[in-house]
Each structure stands twice: as structure tokens, then as C-alpha cells.
PDB file of N, CA and C in Angstrom:
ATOM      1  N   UNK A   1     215.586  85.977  12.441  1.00  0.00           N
ATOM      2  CA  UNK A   1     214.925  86.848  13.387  1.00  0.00           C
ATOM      3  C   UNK A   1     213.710  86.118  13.954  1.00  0.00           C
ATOM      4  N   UNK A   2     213.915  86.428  15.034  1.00  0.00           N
ATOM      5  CA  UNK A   2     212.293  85.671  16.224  1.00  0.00           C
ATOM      6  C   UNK A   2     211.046  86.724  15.559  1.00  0.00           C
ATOM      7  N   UNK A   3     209.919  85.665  16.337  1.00  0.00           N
ATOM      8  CA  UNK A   3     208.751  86.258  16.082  1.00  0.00           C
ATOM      9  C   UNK A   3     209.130  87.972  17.148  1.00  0.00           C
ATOM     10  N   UNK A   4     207.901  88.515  16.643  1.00  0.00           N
ATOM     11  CA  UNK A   4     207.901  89.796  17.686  1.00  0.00           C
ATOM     12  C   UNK A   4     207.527  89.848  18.604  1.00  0.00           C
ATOM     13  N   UNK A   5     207.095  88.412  19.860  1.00  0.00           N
ATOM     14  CA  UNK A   5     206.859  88.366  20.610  1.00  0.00           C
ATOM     15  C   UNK A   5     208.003  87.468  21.763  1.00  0.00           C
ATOM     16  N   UNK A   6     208.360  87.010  20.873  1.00  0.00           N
ATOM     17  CA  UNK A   6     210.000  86.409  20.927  1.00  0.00           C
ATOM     18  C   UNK A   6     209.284  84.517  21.643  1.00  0.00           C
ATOM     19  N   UNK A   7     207.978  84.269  21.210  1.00  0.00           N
ATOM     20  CA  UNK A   7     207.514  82.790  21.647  1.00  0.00           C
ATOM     21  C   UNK A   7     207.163  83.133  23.316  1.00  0.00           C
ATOM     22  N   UNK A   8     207.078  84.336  23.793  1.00  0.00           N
ATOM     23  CA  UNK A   8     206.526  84.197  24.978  1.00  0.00           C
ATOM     24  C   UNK A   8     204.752  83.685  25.161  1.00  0.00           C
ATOM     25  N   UNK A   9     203.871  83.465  23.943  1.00  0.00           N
ATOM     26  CA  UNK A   9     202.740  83.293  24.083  1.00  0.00           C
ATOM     27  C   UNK A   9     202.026  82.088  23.241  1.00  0.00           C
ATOM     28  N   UNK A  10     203.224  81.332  23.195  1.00  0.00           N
ATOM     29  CA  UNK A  10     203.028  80.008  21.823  1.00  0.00           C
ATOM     30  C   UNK A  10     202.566  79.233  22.853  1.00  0.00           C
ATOM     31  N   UNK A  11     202.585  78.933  23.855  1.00  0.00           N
ATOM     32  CA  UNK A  11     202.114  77.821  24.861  1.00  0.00           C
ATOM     33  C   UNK A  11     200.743  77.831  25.073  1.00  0.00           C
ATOM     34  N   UNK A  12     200.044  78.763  24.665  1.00  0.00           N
ATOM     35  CA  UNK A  12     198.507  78.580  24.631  1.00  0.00           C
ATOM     36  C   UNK A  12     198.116  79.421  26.402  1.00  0.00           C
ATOM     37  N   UNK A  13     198.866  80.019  26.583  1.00  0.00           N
ATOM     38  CA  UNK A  13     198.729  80.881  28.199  1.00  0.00           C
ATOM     39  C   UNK A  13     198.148  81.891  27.162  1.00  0.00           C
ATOM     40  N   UNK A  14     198.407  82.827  26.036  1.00  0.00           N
ATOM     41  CA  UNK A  14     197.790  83.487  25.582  1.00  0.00           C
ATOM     42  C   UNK A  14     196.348  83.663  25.675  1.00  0.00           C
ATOM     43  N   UNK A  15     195.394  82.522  24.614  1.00  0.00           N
ATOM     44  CA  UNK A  15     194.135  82.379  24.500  1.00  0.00           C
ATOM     45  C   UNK A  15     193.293  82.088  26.253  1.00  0.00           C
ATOM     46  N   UNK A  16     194.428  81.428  27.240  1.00  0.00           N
ATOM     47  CA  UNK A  16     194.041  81.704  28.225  1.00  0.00           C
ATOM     48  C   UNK A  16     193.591  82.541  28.912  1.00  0.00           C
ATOM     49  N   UNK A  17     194.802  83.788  28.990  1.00  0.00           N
ATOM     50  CA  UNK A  17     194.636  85.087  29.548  1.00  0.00           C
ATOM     51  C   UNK A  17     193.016  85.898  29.059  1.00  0.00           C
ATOM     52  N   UNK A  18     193.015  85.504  27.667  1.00  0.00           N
ATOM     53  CA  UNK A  18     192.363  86.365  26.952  1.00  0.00           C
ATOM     54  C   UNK A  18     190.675  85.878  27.358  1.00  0.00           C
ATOM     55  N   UNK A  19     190.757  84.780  27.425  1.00  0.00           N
ATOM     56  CA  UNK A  19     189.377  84.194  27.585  1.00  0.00           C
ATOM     57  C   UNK A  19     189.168  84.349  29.321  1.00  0.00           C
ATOM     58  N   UNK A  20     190.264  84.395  30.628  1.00  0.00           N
ATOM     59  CA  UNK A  20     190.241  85.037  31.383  1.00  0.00           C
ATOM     60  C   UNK A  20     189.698  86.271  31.794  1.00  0.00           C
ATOM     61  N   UNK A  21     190.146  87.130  30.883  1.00  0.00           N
ATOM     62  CA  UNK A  21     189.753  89.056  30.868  1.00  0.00           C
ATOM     63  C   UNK A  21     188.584  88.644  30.068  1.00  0.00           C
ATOM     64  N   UNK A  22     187.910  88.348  29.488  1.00  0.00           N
ATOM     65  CA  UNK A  22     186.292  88.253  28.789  1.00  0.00           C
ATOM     66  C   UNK A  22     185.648  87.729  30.289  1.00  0.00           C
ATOM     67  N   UNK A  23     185.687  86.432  31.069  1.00  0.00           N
ATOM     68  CA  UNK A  23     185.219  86.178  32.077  1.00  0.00           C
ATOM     69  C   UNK A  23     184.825  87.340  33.255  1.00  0.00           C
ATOM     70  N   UNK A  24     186.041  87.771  33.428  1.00  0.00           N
ATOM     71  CA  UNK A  24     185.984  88.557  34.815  1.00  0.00           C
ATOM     72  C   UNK A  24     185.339  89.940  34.347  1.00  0.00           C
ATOM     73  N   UNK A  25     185.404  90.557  32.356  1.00  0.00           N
ATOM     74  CA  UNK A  25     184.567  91.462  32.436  1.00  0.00           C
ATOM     75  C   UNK A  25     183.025  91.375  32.414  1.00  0.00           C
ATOM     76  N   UNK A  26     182.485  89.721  32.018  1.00  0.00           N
ATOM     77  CA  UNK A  26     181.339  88.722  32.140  1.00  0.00           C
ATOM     78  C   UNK A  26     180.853  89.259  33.900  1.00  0.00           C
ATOM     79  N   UNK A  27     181.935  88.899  34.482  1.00  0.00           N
ATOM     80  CA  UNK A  27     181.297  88.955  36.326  1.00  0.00           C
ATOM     81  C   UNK A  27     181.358  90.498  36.242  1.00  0.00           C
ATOM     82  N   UNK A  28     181.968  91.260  36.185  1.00  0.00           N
ATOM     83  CA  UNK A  28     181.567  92.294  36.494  1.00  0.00           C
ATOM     84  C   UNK A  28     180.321  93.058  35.667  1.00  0.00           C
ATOM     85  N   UNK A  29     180.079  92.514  34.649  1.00  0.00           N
ATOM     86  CA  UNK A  29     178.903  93.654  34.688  1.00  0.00           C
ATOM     87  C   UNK A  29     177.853  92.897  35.088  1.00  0.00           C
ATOM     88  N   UNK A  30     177.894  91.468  35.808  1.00  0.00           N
ATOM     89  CA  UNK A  30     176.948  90.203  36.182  1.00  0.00           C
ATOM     90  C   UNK A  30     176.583  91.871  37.463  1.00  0.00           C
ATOM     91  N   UNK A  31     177.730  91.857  38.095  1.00  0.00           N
ATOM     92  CA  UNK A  31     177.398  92.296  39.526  1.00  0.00           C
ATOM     93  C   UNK A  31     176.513  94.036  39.175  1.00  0.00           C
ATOM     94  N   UNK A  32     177.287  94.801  38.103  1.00  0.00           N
ATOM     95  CA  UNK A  32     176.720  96.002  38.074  1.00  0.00           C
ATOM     96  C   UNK A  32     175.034  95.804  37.818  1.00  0.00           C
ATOM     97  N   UNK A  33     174.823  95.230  37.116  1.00  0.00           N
ATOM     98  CA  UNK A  33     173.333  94.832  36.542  1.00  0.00           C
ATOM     99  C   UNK A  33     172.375  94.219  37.677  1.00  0.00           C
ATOM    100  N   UNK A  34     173.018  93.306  38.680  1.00  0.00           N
ATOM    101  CA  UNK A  34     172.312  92.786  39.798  1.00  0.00           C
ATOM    102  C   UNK A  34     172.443  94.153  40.800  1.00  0.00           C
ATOM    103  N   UNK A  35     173.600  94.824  40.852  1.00  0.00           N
ATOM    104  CA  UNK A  35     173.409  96.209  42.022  1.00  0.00           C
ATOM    105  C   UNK A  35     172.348  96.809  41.388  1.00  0.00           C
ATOM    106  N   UNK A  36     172.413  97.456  40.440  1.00  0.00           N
ATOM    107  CA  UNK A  36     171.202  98.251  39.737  1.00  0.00           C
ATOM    108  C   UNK A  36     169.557  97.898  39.933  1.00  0.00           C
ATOM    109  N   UNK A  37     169.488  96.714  39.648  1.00  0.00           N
ATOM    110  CA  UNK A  37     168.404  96.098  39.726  1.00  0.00           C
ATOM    111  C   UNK A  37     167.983  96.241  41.380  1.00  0.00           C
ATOM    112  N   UNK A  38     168.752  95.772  42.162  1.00  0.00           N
ATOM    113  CA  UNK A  38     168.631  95.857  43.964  1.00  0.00           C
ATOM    114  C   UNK A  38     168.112  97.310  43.980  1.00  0.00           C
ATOM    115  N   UNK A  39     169.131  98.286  43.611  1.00  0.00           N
ATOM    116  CA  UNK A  39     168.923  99.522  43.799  1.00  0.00           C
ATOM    117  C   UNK A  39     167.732 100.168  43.326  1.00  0.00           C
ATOM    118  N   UNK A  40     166.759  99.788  42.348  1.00  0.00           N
ATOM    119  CA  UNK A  40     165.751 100.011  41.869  1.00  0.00           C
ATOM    120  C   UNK A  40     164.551  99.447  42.362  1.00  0.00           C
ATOM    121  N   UNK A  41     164.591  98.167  42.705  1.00  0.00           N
ATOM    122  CA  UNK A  41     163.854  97.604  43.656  1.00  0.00           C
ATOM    123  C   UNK A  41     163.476  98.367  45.073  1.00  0.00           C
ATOM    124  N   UNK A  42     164.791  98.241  46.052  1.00  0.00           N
ATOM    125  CA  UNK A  42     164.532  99.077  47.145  1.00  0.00           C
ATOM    126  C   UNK A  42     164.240 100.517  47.256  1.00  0.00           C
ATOM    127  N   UNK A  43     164.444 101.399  46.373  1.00  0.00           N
ATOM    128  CA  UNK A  43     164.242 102.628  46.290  1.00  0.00           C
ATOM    129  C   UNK A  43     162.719 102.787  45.584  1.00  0.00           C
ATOM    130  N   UNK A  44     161.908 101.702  45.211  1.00  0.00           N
ATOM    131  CA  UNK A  44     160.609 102.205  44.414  1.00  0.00           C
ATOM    132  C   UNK A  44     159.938 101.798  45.666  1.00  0.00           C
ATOM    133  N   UNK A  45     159.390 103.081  45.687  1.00  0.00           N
ATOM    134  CA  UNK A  45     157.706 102.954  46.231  1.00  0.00           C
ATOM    135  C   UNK A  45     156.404 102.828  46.169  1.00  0.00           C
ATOM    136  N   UNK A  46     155.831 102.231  46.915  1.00  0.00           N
ATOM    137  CA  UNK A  46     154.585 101.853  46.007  1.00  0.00           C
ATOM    138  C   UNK A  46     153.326 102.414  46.669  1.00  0.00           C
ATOM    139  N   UNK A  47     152.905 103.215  46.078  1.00  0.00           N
ATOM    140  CA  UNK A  47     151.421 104.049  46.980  1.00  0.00           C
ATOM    141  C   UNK A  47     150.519 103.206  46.727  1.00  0.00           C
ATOM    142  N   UNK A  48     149.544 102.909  47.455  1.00  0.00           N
ATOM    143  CA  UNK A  48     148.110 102.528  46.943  1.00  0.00           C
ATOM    144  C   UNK A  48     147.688 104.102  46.800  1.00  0.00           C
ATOM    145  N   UNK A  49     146.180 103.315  46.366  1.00  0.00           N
ATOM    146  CA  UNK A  49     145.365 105.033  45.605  1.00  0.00           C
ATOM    147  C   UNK A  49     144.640 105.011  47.188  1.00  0.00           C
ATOM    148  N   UNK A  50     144.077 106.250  47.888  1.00  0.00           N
ATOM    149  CA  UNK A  50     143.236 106.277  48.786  1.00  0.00           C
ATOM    150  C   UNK A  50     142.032 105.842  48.767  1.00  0.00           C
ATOM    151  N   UNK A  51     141.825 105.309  50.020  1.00  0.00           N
ATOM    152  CA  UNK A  51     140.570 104.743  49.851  1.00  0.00           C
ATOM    153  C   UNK A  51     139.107 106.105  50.009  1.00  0.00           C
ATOM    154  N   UNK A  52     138.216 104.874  48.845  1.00  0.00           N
ATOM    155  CA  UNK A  52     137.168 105.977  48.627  1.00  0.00           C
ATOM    156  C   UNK A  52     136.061 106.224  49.840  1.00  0.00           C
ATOM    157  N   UNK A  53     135.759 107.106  49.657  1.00  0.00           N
ATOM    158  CA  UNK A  53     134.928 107.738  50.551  1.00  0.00           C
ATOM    159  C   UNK A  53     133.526 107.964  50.174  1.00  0.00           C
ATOM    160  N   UNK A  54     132.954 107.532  49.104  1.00  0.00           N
ATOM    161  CA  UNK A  54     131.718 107.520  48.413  1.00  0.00           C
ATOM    162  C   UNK A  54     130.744 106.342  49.067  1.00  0.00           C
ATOM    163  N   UNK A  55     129.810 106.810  48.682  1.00  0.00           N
ATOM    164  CA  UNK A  55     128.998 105.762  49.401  1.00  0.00           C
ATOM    165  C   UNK A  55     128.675 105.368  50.845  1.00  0.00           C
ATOM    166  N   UNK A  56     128.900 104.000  51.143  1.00  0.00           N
ATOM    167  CA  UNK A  56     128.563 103.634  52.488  1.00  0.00           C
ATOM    168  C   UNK A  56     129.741 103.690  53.712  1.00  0.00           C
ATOM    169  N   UNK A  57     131.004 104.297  52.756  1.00  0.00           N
ATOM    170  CA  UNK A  57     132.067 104.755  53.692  1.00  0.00           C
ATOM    171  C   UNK A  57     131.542 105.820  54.294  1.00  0.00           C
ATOM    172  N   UNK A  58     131.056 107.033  53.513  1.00  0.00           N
ATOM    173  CA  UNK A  58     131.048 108.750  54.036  1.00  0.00           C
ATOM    174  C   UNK A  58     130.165 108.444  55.055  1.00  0.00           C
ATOM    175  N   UNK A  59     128.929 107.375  54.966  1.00  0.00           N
ATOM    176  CA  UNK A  59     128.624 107.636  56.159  1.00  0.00           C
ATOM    177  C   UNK A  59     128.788 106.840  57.510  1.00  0.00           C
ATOM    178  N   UNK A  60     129.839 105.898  56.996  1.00  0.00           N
ATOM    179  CA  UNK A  60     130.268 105.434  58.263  1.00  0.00           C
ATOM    180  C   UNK A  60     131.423 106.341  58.976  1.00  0.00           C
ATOM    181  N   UNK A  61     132.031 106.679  58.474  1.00  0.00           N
ATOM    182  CA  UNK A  61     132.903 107.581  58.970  1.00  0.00           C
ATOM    183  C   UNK A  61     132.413 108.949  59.322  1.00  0.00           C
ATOM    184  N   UNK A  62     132.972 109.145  61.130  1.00  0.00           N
ATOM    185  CA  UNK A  62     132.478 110.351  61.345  1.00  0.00           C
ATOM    186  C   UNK A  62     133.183 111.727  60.154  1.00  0.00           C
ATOM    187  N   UNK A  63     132.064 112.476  59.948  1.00  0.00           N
ATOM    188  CA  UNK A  63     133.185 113.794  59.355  1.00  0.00           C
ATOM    189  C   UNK A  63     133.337 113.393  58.081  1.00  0.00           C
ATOM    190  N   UNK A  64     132.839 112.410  57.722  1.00  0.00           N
ATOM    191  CA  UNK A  64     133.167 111.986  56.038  1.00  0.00           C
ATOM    192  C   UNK A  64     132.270 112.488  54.930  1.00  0.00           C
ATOM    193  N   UNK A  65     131.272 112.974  55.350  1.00  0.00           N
ATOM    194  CA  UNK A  65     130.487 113.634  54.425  1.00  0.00           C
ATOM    195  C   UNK A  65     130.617 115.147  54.161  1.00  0.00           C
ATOM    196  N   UNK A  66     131.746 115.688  54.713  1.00  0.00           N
ATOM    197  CA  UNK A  66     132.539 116.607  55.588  1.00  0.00           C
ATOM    198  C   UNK A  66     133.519 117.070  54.666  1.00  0.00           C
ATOM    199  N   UNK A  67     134.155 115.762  54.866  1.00  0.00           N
ATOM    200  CA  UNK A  67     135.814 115.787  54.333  1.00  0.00           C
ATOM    201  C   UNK A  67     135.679 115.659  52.648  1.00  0.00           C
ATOM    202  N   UNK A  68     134.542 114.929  52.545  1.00  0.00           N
ATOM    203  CA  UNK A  68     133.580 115.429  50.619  1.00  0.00           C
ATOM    204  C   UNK A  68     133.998 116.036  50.473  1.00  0.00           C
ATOM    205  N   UNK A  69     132.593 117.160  51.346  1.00  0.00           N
ATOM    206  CA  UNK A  69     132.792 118.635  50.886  1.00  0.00           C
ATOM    207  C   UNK A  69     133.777 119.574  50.696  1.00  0.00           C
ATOM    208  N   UNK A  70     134.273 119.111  51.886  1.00  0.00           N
ATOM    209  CA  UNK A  70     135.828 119.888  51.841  1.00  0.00           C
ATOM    210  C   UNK A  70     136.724 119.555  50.734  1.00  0.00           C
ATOM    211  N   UNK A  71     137.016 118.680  49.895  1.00  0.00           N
ATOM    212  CA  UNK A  71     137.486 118.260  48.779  1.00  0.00           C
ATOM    213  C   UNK A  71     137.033 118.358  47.611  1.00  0.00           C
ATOM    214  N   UNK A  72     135.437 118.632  47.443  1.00  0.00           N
ATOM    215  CA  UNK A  72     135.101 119.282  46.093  1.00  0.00           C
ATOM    216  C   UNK A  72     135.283 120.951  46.484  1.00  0.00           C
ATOM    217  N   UNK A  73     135.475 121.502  47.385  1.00  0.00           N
ATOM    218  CA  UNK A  73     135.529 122.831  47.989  1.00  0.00           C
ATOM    219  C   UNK A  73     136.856 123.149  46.962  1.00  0.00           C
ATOM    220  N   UNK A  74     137.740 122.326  47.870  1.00  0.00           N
ATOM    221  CA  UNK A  74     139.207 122.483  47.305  1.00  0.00           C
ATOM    222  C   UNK A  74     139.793 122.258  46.059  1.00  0.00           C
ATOM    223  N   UNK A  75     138.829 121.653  45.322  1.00  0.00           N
ATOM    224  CA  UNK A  75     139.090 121.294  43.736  1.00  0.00           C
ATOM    225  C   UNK A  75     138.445 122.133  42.744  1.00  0.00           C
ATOM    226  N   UNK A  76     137.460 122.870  43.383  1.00  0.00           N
ATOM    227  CA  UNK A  76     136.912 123.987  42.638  1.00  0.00           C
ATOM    228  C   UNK A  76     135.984 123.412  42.363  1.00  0.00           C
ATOM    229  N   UNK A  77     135.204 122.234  42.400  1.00  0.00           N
ATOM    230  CA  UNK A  77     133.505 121.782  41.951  1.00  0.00           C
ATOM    231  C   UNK A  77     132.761 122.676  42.166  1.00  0.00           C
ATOM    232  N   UNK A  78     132.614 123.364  43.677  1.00  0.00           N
ATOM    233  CA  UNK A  78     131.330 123.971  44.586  1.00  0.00           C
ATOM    234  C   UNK A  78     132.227 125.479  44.335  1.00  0.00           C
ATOM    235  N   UNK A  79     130.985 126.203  44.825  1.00  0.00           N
ATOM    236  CA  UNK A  79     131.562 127.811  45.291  1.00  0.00           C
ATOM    237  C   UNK A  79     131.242 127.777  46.734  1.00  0.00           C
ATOM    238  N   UNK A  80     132.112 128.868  47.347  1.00  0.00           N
ATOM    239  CA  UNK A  80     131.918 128.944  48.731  1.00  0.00           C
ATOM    240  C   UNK A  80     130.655 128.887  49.217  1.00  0.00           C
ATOM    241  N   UNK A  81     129.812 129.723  48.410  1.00  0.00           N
ATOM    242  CA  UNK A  81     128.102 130.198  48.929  1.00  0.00           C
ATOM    243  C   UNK A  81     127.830 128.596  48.734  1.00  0.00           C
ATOM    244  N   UNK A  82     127.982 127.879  47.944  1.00  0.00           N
ATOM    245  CA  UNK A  82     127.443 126.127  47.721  1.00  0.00           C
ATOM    246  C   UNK A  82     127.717 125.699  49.029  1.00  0.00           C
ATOM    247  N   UNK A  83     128.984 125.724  49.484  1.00  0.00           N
ATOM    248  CA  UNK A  83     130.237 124.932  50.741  1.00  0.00           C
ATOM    249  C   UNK A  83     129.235 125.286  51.956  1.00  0.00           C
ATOM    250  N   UNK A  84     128.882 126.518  51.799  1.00  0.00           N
ATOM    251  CA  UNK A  84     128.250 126.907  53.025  1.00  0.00           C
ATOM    252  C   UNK A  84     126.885 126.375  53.419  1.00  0.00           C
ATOM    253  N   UNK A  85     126.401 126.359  52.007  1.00  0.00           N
ATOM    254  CA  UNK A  85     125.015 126.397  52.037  1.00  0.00           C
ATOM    255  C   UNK A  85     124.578 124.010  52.819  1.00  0.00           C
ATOM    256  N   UNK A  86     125.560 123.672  52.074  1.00  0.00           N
ATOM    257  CA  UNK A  86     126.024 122.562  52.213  1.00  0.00           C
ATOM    258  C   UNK A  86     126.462 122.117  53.383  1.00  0.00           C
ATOM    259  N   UNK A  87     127.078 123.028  53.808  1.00  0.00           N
ATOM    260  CA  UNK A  87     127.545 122.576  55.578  1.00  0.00           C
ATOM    261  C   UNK A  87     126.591 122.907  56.839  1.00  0.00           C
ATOM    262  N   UNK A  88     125.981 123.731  56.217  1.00  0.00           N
ATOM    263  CA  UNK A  88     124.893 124.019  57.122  1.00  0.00           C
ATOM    264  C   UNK A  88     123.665 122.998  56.844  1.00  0.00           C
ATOM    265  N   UNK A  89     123.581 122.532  55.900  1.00  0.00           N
ATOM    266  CA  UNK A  89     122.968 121.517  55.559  1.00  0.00           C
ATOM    267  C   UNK A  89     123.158 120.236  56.731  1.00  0.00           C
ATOM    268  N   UNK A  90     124.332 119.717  56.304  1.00  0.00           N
ATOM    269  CA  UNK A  90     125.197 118.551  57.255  1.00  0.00           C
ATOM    270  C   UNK A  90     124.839 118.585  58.948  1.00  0.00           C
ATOM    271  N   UNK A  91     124.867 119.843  59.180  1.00  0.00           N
ATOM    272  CA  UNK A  91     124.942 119.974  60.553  1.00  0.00           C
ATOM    273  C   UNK A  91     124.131 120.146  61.163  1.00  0.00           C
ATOM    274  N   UNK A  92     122.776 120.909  60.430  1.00  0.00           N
ATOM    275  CA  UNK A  92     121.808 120.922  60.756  1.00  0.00           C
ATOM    276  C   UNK A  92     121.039 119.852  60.733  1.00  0.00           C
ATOM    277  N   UNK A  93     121.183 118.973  59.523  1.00  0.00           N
ATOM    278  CA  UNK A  93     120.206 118.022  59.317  1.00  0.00           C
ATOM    279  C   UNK A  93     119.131 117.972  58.245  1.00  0.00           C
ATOM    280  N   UNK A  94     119.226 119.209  58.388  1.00  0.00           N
ATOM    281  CA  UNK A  94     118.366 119.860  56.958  1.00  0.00           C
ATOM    282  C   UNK A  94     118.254 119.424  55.312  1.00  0.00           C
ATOM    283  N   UNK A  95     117.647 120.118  54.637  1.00  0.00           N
ATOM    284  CA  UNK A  95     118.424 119.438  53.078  1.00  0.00           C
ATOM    285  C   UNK A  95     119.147 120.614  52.458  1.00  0.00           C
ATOM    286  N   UNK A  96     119.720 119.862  51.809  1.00  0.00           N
ATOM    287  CA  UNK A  96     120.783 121.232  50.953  1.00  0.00           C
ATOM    288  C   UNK A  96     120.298 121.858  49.906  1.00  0.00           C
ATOM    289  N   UNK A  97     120.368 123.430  50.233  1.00  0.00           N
ATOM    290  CA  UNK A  97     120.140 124.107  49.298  1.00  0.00           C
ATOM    291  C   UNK A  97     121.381 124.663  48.246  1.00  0.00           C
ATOM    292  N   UNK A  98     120.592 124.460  46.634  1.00  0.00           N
ATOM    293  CA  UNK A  98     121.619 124.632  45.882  1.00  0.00           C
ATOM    294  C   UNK A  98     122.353 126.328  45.520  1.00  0.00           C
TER     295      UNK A  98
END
């Protein structure tokens, strides 16, 4: 009785094939790992932080001593009666009362 393969793989095409299918599953996850990577790359965004407004910005910028107030307004630092007392400050010229 023959082997159970009947000598179709004694020629060494076997270890071929086999080391073949390891290669091409080698390239393919070469390519999944390089798509992924692309795909992560182009899809991240990158914010800078805003620029600050403290200092010798607020008062170069019109409205910037303004846009402060309006932002500790909105964060809850000040109370309205402060916001007010504060903007009337700004506009007048005056000093701020607390």
C-alpha cells in the first residue's frame, strides 16, 4: 500500500507551497498594518491650544479686555452685578468697582 498521499508531495513542492502561504499571509497583514497606520495618521487632528489673551495681547487687541470678561462671565468667576460693574468700567474708562 502507497503512502496516503500517494507521493504527490515527495518532490519538495510541498514545503514550497507551505512556506508560500506563510509569505503571502506575511504581505498581507504587511499591508493591513500600513492601511491602519495611514488611516490613523490622516484622520488625527491636531488643535493647537488658543492663543492667550493675557497680558500685552488684551490690550492690543481691540475688544480683548472684553472678550476676558466675557469668558470669566461665562465660566462662572464674576457675577453679573461684577460683569456689569466691569464693563462699565472698560467703556467708560473709569476704574472697576468690585
Amino acid at each position: 500500500m502507497r503512502d496516503w498521499n500517494e507521493g504527490h508531495m515527495d518532490n519538495g513542492w510541498g514545503l514550497a507551497m507551505a512556506l508560500g502561504m506563510f509569505g503571502l499571509l506575511l504581505v498581507l497583514v504587511a499591508v493591513v498594518v500600513v492601511a491602519v497606520v495611514w488611516a490613523s495618521r490622516t484622520t488625527q487632528t491636531t488643535s493647537a491650544p488658543p492663543p492667550s489673551t493675557t497680558g500685552s495681547q488684551a490690550s492690543e487687541s481691540p475688544g480683548g479686555a472684553r472678550a476676558i470678561l466675557d469668558e470669566r462671565l461665562a465660566r462662572g468667576e464674576i457675577e453679573p452685578e461684577e460683569y456689569r460693574a466691569r464693563l462699565e468700567a472698560l467703556t467708560s474708562g473709569g476704574p472697576a468697582r468690585p
